[in-house]
N, C-alpha and C. Protein backbone atom coordinates (compact mmCIF):
# COMPACT_ATOMS: atom_id res chain seq x y z
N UNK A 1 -49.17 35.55 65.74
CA UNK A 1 -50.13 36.31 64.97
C UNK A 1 -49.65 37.72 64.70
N UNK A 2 -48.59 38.27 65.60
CA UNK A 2 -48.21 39.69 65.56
C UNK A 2 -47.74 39.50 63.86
N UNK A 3 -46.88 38.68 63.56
CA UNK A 3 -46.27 38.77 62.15
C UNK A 3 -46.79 38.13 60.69
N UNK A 4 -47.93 37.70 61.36
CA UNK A 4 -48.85 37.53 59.90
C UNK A 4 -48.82 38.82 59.10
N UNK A 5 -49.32 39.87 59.23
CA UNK A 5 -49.63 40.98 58.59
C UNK A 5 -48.29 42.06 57.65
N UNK A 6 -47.19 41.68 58.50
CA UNK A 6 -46.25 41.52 57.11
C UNK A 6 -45.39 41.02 56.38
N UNK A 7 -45.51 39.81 56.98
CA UNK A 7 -45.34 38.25 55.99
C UNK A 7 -46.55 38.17 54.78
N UNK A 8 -47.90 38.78 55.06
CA UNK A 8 -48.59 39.06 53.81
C UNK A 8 -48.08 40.07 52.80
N UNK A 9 -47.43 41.36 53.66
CA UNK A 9 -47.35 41.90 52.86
C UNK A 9 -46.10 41.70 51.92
N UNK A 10 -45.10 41.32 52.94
CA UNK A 10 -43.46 40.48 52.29
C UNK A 10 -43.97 39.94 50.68
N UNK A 11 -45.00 38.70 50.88
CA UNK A 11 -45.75 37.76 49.80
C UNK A 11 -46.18 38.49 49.34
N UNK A 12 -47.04 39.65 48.89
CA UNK A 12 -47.69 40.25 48.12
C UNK A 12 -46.51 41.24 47.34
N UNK A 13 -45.44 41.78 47.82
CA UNK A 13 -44.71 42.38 47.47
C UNK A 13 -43.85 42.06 46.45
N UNK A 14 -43.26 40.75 46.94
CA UNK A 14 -41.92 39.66 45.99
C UNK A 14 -43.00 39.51 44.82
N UNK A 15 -44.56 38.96 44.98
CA UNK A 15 -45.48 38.72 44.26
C UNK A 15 -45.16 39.74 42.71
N UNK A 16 -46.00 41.08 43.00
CA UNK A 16 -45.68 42.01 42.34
C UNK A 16 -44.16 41.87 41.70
N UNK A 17 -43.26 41.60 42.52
CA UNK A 17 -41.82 42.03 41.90
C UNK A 17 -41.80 41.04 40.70
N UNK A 18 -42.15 39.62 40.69
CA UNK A 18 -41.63 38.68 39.72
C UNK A 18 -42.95 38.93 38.62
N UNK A 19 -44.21 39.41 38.92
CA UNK A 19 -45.27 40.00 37.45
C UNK A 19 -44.18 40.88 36.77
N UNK A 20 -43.37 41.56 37.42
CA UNK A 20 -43.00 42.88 36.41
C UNK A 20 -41.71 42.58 36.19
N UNK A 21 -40.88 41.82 36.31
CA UNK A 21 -39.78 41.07 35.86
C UNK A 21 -40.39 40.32 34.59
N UNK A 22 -41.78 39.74 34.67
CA UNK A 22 -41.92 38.56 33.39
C UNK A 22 -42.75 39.53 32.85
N UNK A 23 -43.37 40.63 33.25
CA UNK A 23 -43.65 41.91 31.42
C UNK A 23 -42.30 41.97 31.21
N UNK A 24 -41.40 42.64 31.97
CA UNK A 24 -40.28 43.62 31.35
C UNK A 24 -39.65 42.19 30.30
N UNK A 25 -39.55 40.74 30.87
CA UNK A 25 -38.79 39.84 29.68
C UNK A 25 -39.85 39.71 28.50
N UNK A 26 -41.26 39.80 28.57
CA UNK A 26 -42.43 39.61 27.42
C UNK A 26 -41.84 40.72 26.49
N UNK A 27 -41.47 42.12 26.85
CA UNK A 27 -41.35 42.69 25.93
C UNK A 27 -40.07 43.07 25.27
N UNK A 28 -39.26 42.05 25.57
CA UNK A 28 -38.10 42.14 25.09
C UNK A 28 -37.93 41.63 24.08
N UNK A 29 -38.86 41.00 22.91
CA UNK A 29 -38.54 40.93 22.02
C UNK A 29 -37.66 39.28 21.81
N UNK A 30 -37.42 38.99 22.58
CA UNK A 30 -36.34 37.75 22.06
C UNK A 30 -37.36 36.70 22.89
N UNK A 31 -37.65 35.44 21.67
CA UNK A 31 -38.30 34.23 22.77
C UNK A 31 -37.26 33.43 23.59
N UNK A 32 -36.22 33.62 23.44
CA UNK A 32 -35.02 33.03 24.36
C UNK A 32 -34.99 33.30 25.84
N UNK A 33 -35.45 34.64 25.79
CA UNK A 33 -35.66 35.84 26.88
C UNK A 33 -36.69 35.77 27.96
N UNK A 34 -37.53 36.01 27.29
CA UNK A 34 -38.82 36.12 27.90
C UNK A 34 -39.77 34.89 27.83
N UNK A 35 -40.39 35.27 28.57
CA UNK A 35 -41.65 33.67 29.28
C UNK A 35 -42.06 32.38 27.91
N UNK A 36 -41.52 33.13 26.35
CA UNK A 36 -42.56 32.49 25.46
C UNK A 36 -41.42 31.60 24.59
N UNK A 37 -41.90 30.36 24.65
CA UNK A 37 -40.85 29.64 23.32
C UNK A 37 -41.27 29.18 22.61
N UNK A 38 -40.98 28.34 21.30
CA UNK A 38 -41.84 28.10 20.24
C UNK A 38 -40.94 27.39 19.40
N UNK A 39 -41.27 26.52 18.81
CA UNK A 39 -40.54 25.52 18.19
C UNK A 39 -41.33 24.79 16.76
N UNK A 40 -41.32 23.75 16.24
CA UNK A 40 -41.53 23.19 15.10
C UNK A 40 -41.28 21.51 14.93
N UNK A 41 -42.47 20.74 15.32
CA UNK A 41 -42.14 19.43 15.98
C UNK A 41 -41.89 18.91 14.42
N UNK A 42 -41.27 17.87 13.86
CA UNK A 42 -40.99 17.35 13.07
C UNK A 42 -40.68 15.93 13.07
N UNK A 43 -41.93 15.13 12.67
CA UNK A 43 -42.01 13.48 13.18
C UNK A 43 -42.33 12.53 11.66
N UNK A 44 -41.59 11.65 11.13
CA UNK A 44 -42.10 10.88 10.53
C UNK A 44 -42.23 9.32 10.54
N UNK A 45 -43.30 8.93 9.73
CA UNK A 45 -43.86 7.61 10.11
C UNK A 45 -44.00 7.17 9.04
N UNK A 46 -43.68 5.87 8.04
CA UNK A 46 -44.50 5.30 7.31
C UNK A 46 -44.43 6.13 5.77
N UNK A 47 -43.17 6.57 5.61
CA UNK A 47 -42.98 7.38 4.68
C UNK A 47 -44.04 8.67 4.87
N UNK A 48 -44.80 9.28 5.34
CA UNK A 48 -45.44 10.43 5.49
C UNK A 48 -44.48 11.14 7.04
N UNK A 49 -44.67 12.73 7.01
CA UNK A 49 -43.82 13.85 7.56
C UNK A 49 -44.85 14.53 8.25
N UNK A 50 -44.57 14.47 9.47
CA UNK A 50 -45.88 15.51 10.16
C UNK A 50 -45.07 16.48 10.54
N UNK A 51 -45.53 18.00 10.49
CA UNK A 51 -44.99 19.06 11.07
C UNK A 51 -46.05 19.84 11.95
N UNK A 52 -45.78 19.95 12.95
CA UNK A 52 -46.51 20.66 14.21
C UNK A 52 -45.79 21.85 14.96
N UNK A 53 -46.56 22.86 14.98
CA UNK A 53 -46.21 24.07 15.99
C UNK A 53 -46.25 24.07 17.21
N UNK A 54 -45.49 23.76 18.32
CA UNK A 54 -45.62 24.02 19.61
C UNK A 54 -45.32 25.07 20.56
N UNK A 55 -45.76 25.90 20.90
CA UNK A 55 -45.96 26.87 21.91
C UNK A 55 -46.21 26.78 23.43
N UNK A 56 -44.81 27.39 24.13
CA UNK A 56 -44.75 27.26 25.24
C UNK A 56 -44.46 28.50 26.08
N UNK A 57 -45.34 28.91 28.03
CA UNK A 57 -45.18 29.92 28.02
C UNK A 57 -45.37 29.83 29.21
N UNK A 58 -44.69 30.66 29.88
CA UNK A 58 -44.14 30.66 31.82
C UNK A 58 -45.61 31.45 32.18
N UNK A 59 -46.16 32.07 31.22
CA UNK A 59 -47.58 33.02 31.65
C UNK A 59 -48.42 32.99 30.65
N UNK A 60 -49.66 32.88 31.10
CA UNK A 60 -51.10 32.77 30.44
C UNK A 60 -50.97 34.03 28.85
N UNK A 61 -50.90 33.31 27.80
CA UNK A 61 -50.89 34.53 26.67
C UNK A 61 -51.61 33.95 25.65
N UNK A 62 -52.01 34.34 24.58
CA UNK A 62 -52.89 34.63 23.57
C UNK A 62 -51.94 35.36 22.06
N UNK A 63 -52.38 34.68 21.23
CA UNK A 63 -52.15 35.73 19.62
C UNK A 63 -52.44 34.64 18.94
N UNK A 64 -51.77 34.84 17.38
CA UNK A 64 -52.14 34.20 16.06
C UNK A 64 -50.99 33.79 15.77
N UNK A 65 -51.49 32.79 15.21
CA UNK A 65 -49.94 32.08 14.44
C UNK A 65 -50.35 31.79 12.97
N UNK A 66 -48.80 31.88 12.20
CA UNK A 66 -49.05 31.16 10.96
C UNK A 66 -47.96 30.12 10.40
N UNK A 67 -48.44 29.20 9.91
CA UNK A 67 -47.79 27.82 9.64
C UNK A 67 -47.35 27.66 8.43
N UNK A 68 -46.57 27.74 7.61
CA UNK A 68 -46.28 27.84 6.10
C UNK A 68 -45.22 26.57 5.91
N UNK A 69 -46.00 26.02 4.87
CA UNK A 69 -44.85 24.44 4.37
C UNK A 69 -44.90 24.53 2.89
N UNK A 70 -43.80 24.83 2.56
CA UNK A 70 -43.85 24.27 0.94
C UNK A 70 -42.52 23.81 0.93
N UNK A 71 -42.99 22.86 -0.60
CA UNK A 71 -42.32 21.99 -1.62
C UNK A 71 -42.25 22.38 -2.74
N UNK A 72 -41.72 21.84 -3.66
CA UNK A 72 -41.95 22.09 -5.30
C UNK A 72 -42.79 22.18 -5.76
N UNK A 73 -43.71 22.96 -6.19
CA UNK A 73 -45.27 22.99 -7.04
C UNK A 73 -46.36 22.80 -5.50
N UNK A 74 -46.24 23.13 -4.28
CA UNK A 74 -46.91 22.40 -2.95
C UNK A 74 -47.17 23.66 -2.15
N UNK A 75 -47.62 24.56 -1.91
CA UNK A 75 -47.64 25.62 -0.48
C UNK A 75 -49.06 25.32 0.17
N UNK A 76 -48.68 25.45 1.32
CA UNK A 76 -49.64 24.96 2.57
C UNK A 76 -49.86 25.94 3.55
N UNK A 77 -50.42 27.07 3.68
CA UNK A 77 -50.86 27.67 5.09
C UNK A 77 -51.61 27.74 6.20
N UNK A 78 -51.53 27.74 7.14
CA UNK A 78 -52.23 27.90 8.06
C UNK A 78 -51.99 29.18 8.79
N UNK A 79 -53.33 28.79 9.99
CA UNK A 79 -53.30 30.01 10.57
C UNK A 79 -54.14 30.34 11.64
N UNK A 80 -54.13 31.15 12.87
CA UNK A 80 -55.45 31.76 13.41
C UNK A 80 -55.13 31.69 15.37
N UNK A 81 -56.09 32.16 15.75
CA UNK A 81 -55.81 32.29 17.10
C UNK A 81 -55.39 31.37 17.96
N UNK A 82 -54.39 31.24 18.73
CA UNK A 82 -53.89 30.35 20.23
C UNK A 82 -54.21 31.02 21.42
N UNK A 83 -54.35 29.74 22.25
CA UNK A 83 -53.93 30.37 23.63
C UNK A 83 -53.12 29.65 24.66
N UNK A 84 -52.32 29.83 25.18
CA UNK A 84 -51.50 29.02 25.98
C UNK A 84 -51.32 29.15 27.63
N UNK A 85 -51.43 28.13 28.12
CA UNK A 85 -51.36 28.19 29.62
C UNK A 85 -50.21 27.97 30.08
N UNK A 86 -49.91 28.49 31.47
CA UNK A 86 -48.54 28.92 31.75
C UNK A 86 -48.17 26.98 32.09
N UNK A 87 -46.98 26.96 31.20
CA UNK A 87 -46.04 25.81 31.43
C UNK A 87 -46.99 24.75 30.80
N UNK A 88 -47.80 25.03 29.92
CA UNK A 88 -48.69 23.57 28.85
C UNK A 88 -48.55 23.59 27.68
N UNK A 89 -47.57 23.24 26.75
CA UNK A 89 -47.47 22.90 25.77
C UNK A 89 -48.44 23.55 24.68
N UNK A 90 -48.74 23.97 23.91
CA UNK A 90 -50.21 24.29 23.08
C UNK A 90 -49.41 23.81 21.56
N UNK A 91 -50.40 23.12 21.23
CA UNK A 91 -49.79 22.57 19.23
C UNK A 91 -50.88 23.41 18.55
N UNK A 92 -50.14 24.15 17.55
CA UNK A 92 -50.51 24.83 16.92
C UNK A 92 -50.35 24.67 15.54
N UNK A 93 -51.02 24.58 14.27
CA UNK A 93 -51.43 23.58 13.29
C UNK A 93 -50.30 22.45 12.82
N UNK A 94 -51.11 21.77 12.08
CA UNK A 94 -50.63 20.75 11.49
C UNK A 94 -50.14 20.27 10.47
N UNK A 95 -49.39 19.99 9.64
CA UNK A 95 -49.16 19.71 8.29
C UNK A 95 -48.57 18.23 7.96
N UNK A 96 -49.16 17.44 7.09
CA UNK A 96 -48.72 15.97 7.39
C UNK A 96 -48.33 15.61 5.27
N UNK A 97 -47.64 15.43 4.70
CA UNK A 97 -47.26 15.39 4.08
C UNK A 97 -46.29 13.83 3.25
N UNK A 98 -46.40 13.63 2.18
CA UNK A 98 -45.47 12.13 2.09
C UNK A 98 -44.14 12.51 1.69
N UNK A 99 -42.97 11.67 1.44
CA UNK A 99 -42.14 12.03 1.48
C UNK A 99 -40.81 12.27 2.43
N UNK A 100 -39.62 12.59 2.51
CA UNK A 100 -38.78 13.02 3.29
C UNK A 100 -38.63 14.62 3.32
N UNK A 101 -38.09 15.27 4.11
CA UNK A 101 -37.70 16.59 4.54
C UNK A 101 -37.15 17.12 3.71
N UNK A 102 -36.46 16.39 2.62
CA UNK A 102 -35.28 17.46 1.78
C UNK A 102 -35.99 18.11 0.60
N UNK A 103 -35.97 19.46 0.56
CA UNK A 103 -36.46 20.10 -0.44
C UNK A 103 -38.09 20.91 0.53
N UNK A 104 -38.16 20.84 1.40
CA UNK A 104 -39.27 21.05 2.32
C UNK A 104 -38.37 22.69 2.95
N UNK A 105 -39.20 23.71 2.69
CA UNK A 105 -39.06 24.77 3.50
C UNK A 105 -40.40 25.21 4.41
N UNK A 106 -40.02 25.37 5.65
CA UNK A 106 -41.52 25.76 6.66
C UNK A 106 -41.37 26.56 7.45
N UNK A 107 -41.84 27.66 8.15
CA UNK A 107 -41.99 28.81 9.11
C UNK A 107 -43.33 28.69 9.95
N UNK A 108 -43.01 29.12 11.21
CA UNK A 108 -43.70 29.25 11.95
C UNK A 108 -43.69 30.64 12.83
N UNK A 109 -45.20 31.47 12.06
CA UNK A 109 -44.46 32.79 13.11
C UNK A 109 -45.62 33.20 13.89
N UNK A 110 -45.31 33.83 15.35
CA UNK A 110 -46.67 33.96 16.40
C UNK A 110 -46.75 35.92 16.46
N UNK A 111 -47.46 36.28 16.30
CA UNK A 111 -48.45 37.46 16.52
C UNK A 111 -48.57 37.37 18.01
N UNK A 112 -47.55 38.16 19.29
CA UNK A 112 -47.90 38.12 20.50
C UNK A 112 -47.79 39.93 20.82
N UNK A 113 -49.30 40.01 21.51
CA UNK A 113 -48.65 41.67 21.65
C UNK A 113 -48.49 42.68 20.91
N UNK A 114 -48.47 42.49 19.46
CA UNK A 114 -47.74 43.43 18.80
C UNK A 114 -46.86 43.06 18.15
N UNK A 115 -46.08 41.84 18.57
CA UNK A 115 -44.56 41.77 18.68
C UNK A 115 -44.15 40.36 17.50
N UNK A 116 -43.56 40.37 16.69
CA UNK A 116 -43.71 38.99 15.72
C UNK A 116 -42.85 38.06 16.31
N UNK A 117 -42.64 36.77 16.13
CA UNK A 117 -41.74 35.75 16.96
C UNK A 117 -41.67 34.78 16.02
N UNK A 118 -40.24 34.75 15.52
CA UNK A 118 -39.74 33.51 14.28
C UNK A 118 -39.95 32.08 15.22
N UNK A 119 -40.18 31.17 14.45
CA UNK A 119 -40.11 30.18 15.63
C UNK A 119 -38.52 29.45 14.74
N UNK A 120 -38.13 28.39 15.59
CA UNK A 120 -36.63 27.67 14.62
C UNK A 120 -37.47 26.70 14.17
N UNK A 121 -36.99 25.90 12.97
CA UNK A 121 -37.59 24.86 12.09
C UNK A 121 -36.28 23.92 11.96
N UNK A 122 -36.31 23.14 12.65
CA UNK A 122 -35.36 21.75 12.48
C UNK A 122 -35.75 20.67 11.36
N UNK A 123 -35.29 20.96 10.16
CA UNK A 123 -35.55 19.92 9.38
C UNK A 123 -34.50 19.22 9.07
């Protein structure tokens, strides 16, 4: 029992150390970097193309995203608030479309913080 009291504090300490390791990577600007990643699911079925935003994040965060798909004569936006739990996936809108990928340009960008975040688009 003598060494409970700073083995709490040991744990409370390292605690603190790894919160301010994952601000200092949040605000670095790069999603490679820091806690947040983000991607652009791209699935088709049946001659129709679904495109989905997925957002992923080592810590509990919040912002807006926007979803943009166009084609020839076709633009599609979306948009509006997320929230993501640390290490759960969050899909963030949808776009389902006929056709194949070629001639298809799409972006996905997140509003975190302040801070804007390209997502990559694998088409």
């Amino acid at each position: 029992m003598l060494f409970t009291a700073p083995r709490i504090a040991l744990a409370t300490g390292l605690a603190a150390f790894a919160l301010g390791c994952t601000a200092l990577a949040d605000q670095s600007g790069a999603p490679e970097r820091g806690p947040l990643s983000c991607s652009v699911d791209v699935t088709g079925r049946g001659g129709m193309l679904t495109l989905e935003g997925v957002v992923t994040s080592n810590a509990a965060l919040s912002g807006e995203y926007r979803l943009r798909v166009e084609r020839r004569g076709t633009l599609m936006n979306q948009g509006g608030p997320f929230r993501v739990a640390p290490g759960i996936p969050a899909r963030v809108g949808q776009v389902t479309l006929n056709g194949p990928a070629s001639g298809l340009d799409a972006e996905l960008t997140l509003e975190v913080s302040g801070r804007t975040y390209r997502c990559p688009v694998d088409l």
